[in-house]
Protein backbone atom coordinates (compact mmCIF):
# COMPACT_ATOMS: atom_id res chain seq x y z
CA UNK A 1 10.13 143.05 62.06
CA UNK A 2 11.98 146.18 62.90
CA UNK A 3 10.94 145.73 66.34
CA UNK A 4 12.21 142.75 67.06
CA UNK A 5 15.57 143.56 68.60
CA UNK A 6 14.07 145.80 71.03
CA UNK A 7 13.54 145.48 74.59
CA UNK A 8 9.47 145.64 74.23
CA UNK A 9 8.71 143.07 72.30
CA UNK A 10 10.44 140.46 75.45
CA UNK A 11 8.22 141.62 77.71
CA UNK A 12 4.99 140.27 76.55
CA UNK A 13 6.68 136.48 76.41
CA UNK A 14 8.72 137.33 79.30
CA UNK A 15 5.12 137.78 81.42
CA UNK A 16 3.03 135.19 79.43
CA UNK A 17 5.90 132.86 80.44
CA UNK A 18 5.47 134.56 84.38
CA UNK A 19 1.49 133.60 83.60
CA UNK A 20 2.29 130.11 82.49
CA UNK A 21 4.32 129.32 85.88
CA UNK A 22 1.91 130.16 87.71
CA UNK A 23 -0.95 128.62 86.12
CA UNK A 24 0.66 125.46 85.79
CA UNK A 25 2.53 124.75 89.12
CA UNK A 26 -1.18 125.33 90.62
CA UNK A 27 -3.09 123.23 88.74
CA UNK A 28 0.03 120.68 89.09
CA UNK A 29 0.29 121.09 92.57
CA UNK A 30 -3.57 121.16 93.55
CA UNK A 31 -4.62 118.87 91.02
CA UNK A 32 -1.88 116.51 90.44
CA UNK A 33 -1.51 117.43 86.64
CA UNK A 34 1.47 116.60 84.88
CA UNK A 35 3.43 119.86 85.21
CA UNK A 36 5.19 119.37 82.06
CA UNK A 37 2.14 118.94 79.76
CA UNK A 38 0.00 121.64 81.45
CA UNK A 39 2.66 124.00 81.22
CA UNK A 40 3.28 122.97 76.90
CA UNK A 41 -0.85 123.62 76.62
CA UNK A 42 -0.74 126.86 78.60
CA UNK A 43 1.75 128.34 76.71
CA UNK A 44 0.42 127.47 73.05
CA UNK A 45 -3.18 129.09 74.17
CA UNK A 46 -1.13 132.18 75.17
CA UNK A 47 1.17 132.15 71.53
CA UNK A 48 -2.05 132.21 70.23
CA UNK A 49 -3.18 135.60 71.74
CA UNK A 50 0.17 136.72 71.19
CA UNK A 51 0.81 135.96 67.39
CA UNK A 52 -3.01 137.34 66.23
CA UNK A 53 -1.95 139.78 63.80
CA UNK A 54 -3.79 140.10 60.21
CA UNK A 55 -0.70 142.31 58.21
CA UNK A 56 1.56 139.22 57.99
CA UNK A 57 1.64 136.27 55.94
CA UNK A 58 0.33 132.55 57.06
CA UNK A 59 3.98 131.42 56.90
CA UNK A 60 5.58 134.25 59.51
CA UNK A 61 2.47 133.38 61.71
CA UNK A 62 3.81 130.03 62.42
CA UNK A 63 7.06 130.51 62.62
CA UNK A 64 5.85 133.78 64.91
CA UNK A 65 3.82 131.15 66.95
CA UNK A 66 6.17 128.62 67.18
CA UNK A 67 9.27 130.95 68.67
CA UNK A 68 6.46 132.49 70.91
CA UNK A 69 5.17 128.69 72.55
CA UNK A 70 8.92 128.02 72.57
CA UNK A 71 9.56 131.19 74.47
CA UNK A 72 6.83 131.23 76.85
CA UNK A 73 7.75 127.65 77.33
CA UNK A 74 10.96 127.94 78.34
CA UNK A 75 10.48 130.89 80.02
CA UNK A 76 8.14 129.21 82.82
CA UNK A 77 10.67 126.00 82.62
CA UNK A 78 13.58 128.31 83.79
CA UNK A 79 11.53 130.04 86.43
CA UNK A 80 10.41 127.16 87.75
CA UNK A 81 14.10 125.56 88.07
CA UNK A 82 15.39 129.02 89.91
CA UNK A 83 12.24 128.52 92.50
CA UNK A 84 12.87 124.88 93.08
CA UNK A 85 17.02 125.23 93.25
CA UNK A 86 15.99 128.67 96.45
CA UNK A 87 13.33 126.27 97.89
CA UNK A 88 15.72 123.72 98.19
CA UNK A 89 18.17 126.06 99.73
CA UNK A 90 15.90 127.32 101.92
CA UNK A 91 14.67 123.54 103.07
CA UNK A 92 18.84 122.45 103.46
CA UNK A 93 18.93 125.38 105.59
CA UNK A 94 16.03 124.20 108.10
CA UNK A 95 16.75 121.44 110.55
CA UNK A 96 12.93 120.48 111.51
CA UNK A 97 10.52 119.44 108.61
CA UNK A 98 7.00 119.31 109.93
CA UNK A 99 5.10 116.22 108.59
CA UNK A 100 2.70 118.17 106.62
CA UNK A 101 5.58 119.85 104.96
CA UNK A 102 6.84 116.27 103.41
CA UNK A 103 3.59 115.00 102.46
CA UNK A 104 2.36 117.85 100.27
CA UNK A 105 3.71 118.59 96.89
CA UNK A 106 5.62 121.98 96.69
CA UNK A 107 4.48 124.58 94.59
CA UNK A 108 7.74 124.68 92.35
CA UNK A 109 8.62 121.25 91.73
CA UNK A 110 10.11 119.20 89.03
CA UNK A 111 7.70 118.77 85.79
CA UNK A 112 9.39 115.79 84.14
């Protein structure tokens, strides 16, 4: 607990979050899975990994878990929104859309 307010223990959500992005918008995008849900999933397998530790109690696991999922969670969510909102620039910015361009789905796109 004393090493909670330090600038290590962000990282690991910070690139489990970077992990769950990725993972997600690909299986979204390729398969059509529902970004939102796939995202939710990912992230709770990777709490898991995260919150294994046997020297605290069941309780602080939970709650450990549960801040973790959340984090990783919203972590991809808000990555996700800042590639979608420079996409978008970037496709405002182009005059010409090919018509393959319009009828694939974008890698960062909107999961709700």
């Amino acid at each position: 607990m004393d090493d909670f307010f330090t600038s290590e223990p962000a990282f690991t959500p910070l690139m489990a979050g970077t992990f769950t992005l990725t993972a997600a918008a690909t299986l979204a995008t390729t398969f059509g899975w529902p970004g939102s849900l796939t995202a939710v999933i990912i992230s709770m397998l990777l709490a898991v990994a995260i919150s294994i530790n046997k020297k605290i109690s069941i309780i602080k696991k939970v709650v450990f878990y549960l801040i973790n999922a959340m984090t990783i969670f919203i972590v991809a969510m808000g990555l996700n929104s800042a590639g979608m909102s420079l996409t978008q620039e970037q496709k405002n910015n182009t005059v010409e859309r090919s018509v393959e361009d319009t009828a694939q789905k974008p890698f960062f796109h909107s999961w709700f």
